[in-house]
N, C-alpha and C. Protein backbone atom coordinates (compact mmCIF):
# COMPACT_ATOMS: atom_id res chain seq x y z
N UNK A 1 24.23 35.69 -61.12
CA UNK A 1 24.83 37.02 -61.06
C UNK A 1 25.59 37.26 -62.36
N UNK A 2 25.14 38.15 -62.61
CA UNK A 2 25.90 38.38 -64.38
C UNK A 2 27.30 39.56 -64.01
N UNK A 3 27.76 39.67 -64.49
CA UNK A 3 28.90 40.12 -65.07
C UNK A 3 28.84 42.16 -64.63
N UNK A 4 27.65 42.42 -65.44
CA UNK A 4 27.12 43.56 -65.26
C UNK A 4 27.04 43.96 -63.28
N UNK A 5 26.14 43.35 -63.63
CA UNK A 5 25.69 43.28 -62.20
C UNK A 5 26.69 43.23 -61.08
N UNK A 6 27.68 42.37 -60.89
CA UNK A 6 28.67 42.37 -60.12
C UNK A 6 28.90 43.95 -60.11
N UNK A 7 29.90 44.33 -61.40
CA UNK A 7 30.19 45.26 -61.85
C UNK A 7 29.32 46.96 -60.84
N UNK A 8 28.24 46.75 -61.04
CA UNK A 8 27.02 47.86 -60.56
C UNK A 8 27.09 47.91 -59.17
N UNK A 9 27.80 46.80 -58.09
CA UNK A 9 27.95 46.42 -56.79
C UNK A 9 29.30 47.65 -56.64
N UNK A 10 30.26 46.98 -57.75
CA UNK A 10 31.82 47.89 -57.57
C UNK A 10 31.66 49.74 -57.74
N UNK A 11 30.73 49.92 -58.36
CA UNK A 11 30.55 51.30 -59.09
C UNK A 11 29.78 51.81 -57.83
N UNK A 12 28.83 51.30 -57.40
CA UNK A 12 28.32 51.96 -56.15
C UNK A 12 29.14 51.83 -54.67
N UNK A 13 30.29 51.15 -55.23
CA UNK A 13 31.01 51.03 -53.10
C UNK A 13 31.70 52.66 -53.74
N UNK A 14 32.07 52.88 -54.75
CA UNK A 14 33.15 54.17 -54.81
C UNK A 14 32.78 55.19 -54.26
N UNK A 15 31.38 55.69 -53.92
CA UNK A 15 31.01 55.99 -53.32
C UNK A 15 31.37 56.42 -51.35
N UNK A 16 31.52 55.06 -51.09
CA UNK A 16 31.94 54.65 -49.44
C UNK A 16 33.73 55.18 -49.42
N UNK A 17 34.02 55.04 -50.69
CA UNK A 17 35.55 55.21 -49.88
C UNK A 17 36.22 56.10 -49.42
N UNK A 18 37.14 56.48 -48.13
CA UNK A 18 37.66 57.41 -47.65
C UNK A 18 38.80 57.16 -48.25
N UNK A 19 38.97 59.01 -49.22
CA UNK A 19 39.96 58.53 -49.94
C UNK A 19 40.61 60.33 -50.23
N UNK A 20 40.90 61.06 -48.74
CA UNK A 20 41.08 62.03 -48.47
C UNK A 20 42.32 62.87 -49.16
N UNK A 21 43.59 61.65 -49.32
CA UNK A 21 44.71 61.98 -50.02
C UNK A 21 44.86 61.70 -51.00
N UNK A 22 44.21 60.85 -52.02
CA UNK A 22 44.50 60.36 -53.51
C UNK A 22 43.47 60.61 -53.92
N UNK A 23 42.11 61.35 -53.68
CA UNK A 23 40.49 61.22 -54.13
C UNK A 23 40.60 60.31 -55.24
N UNK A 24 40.90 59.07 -54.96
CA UNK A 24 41.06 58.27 -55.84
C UNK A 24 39.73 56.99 -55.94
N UNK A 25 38.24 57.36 -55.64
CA UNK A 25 37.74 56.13 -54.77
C UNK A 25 37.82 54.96 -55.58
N UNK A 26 37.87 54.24 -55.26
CA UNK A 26 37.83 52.50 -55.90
C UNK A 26 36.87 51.40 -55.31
N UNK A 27 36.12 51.09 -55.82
CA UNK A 27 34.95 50.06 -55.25
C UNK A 27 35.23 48.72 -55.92
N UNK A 28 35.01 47.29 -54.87
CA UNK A 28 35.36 46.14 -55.47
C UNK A 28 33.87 45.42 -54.82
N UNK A 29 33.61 44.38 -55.85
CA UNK A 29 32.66 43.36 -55.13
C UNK A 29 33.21 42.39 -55.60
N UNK A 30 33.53 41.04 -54.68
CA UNK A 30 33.91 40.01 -54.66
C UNK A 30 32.71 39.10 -54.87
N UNK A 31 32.98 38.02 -55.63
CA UNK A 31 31.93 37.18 -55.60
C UNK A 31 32.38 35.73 -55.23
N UNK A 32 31.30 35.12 -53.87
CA UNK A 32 32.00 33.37 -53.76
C UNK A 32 31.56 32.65 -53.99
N UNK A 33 32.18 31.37 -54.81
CA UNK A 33 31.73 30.27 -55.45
C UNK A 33 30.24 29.73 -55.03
N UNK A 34 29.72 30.18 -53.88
CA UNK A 34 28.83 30.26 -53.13
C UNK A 34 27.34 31.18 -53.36
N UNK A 35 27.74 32.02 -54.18
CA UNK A 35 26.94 33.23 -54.72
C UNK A 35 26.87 34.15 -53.91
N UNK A 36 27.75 34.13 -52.84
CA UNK A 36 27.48 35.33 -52.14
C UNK A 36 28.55 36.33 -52.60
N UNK A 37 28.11 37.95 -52.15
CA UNK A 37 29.00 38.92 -52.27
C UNK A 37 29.30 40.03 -51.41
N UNK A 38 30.89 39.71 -51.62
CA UNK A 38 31.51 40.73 -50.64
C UNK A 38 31.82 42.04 -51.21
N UNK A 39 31.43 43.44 -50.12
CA UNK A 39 31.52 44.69 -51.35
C UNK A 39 33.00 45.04 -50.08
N UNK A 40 33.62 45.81 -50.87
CA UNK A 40 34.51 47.16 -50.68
C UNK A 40 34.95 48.16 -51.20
N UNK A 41 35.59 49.12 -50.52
CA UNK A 41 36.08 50.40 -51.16
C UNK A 41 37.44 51.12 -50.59
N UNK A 42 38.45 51.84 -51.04
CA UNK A 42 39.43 51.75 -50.27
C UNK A 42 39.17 52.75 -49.16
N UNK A 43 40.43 52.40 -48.19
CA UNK A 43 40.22 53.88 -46.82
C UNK A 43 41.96 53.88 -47.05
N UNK A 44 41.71 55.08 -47.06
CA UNK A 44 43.11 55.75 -46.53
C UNK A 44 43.78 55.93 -45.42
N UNK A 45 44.54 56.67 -45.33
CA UNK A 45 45.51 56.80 -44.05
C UNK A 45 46.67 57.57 -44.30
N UNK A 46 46.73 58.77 -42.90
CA UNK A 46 47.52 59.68 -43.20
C UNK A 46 48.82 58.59 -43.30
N UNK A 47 49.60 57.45 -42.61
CA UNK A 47 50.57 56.67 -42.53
C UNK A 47 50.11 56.10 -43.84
N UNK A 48 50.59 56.64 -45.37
CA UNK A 48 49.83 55.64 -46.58
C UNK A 48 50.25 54.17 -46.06
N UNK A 49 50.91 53.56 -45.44
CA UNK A 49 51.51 52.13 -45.48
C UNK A 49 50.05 51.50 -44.54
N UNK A 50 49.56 52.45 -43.99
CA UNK A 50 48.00 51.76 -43.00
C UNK A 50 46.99 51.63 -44.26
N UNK A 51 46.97 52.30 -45.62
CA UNK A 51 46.15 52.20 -46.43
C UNK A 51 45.61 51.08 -46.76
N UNK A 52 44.42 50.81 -46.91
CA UNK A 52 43.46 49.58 -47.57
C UNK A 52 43.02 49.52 -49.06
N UNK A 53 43.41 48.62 -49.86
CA UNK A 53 42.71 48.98 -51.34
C UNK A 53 41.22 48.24 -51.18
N UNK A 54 40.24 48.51 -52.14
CA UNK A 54 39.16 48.41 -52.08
C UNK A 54 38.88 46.51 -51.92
N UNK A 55 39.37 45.69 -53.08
CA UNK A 55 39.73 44.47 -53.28
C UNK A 55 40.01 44.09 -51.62
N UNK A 56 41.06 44.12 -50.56
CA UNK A 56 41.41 43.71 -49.96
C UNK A 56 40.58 43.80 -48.86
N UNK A 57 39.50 45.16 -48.90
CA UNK A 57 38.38 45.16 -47.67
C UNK A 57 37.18 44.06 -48.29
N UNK A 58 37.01 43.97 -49.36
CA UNK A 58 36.57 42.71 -49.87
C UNK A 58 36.62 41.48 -49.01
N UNK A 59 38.12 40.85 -49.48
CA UNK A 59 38.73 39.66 -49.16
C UNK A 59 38.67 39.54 -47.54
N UNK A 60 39.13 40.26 -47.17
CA UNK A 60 39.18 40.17 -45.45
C UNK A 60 37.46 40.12 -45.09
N UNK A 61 36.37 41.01 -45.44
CA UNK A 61 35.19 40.94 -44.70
C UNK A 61 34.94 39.45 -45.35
N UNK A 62 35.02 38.65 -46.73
CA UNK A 62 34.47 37.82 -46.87
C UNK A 62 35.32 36.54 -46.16
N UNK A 63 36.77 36.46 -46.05
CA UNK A 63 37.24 35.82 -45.15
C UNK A 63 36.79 35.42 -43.70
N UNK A 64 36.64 36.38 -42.96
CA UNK A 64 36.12 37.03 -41.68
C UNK A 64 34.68 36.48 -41.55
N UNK A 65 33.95 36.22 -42.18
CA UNK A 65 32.48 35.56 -42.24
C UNK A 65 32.67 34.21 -42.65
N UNK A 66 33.73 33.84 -43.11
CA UNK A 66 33.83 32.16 -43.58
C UNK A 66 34.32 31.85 -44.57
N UNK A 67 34.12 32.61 -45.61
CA UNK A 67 34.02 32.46 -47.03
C UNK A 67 35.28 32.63 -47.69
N UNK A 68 36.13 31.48 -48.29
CA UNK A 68 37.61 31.26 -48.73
C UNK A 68 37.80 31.50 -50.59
N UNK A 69 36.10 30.51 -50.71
CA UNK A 69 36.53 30.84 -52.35
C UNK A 69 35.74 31.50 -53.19
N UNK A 70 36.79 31.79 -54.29
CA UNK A 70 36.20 33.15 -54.25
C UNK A 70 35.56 32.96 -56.19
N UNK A 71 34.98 33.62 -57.12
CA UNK A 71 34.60 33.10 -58.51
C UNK A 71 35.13 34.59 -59.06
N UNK A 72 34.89 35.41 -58.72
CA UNK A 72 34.94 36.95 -59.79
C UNK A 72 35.11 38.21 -58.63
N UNK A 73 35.84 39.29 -59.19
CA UNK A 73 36.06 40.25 -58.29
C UNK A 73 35.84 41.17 -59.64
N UNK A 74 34.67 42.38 -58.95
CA UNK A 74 34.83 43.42 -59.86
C UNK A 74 35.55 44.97 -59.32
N UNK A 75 36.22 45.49 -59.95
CA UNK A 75 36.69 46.62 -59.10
C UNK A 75 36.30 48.12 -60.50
N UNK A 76 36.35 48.94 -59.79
CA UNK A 76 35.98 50.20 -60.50
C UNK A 76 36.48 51.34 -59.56
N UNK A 77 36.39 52.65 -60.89
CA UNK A 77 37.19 53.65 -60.15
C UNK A 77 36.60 54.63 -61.48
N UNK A 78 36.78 56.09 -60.82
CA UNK A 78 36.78 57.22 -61.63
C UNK A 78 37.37 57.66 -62.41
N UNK A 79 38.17 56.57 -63.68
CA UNK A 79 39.10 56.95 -64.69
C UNK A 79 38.92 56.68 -65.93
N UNK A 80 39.68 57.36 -66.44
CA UNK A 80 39.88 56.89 -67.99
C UNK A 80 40.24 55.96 -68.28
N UNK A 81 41.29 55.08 -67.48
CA UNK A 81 41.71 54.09 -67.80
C UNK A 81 41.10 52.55 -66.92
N UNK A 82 41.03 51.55 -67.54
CA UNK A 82 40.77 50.33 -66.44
C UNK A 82 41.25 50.41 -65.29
N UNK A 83 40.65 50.00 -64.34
CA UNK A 83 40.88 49.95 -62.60
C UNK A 83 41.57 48.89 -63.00
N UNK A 84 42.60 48.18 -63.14
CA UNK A 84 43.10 47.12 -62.35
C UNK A 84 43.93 46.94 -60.89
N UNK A 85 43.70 45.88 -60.43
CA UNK A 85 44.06 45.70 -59.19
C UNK A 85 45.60 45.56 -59.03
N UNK A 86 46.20 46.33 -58.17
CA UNK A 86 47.45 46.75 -57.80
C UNK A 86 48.00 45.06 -57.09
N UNK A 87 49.66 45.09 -57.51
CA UNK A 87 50.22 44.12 -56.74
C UNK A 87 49.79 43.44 -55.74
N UNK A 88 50.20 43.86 -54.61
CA UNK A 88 49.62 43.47 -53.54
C UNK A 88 47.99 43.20 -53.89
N UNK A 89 47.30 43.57 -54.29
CA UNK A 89 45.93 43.10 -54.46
C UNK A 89 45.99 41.73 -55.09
N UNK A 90 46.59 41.56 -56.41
CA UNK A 90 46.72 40.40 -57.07
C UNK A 90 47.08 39.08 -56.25
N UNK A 91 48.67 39.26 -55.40
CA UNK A 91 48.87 38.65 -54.37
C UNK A 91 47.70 38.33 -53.91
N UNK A 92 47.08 39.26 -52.67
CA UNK A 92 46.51 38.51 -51.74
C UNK A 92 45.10 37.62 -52.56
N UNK A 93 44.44 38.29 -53.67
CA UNK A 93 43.54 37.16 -54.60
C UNK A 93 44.33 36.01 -54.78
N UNK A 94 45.61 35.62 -55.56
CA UNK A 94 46.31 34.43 -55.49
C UNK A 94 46.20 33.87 -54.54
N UNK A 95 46.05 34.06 -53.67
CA UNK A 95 46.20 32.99 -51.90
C UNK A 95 44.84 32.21 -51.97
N UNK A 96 43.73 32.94 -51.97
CA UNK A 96 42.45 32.22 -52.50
C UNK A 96 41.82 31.86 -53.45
N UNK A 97 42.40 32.52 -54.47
CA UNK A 97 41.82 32.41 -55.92
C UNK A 97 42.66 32.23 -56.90
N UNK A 98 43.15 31.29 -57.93
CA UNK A 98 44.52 31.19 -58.93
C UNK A 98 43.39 31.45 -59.90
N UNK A 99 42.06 30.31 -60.36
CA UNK A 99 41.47 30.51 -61.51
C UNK A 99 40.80 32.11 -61.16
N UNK A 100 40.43 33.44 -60.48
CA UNK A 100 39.59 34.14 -60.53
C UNK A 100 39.53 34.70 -61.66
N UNK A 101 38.78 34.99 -61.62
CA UNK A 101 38.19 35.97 -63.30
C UNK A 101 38.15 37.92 -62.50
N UNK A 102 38.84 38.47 -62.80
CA UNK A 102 39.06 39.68 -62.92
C UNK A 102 38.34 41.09 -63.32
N UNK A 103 37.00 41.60 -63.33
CA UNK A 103 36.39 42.71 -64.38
C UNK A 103 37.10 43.85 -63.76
N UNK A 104 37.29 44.36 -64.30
CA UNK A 104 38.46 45.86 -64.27
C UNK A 104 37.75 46.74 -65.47
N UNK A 105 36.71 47.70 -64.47
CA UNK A 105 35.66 48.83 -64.94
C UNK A 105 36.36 50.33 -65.39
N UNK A 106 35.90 51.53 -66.59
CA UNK A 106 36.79 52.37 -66.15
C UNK A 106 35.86 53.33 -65.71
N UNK A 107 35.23 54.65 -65.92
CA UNK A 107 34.65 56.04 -65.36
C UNK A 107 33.32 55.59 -66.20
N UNK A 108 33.21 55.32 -67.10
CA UNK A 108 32.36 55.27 -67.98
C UNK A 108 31.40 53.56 -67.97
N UNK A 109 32.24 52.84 -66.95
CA UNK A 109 31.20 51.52 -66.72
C UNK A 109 31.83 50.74 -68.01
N UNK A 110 32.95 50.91 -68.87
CA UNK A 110 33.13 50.18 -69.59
C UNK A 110 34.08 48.76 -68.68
N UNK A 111 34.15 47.48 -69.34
CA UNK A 111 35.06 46.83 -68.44
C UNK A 111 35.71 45.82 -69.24
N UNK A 112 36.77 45.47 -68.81
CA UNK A 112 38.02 44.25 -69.13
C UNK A 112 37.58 43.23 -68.05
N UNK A 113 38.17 42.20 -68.80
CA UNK A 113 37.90 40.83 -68.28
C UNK A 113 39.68 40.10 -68.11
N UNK A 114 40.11 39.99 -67.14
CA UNK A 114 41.32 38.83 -66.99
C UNK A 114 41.15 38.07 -66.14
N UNK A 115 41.85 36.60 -66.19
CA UNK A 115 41.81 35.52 -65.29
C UNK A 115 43.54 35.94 -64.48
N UNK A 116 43.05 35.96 -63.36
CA UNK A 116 44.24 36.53 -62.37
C UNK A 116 45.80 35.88 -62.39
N UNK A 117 45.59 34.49 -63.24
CA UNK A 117 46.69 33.98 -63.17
C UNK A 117 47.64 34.28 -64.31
N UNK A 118 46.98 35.33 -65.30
CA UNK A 118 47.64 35.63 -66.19
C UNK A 118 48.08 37.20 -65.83
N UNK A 119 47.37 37.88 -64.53
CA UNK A 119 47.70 38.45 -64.34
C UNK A 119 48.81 39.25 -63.00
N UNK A 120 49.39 38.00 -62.98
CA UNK A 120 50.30 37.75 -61.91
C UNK A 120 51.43 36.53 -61.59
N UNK A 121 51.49 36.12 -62.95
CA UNK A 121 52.47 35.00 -63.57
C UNK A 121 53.89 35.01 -63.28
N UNK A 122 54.82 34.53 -62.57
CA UNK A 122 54.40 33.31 -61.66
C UNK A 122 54.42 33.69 -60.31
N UNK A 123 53.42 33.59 -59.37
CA UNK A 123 53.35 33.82 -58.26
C UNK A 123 53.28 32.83 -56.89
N UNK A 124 53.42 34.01 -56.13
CA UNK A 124 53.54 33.20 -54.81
C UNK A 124 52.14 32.50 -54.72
N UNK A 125 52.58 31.18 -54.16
CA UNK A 125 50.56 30.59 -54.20
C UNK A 125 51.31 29.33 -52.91
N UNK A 126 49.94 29.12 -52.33
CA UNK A 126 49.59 28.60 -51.18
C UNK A 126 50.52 27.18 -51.70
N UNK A 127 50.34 26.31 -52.54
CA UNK A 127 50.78 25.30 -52.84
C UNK A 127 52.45 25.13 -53.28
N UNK A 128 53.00 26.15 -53.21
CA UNK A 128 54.68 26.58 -53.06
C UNK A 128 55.28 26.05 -51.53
């Protein structure tokens, strides 16, 4: 699975997301050490605190089927700027993933590359 490709998984969930109050859609595909891949996209909620980011419907469906570790998460969104993954997103990747590798796409399919532990330095992690 190349890089791209992941990437082309994230760009097509944006599509799926219910995203009624922020038309903000965001698509993530998770990838596990395993080669398998988990897609998501966010859903909203009139209560924003019920809201789901795209990353986290990821993590939970690939959790939920078995699957703990994780190699690359790509996320994308309709902007000018890189999608990166919000706090709480980073968090809950830290719990399963310290080395993950990060692609953060912007409107145009361009993308950034970070390893999560630089992008969430120093964090809460399972081994604390």
């Amino acid at each position: 699975m190349t890089d791209r490709e992941l990437l082309e998984y994230a760009i097509d969930m944006k599509s799926r997301a219910y995203v009624p109050y922020s038309g903000f859609p965001v698509g993530a595909a998770l990838l596990t050490r395993e080669g398998r891949i988990f897609l998501g996209c966010n859903v909203e909620n009139a209560a924003y605190g019920c809201c789901i980011c795209a990353e986290q419907t990821a993590v939970v469906k690939a959790v939920s089927e078995g699957y703990m570790h994780f190699r690359t998460i790509a996320v994308a969104a309709d902007s000018d700027e890189y999608c990166l993954p919000c706090g709480t997103c980073r968090q809950v990747l830290m719990e399963f993933a310290p080395d993950l590798e990060v692609l953060c796409a912007n409107k145009k399919g361009a993308y950034v590359s970070y390893k999560l532990a630089d992008m969430l330095a120093p964090a809460f992690r399972l081994d604390h």
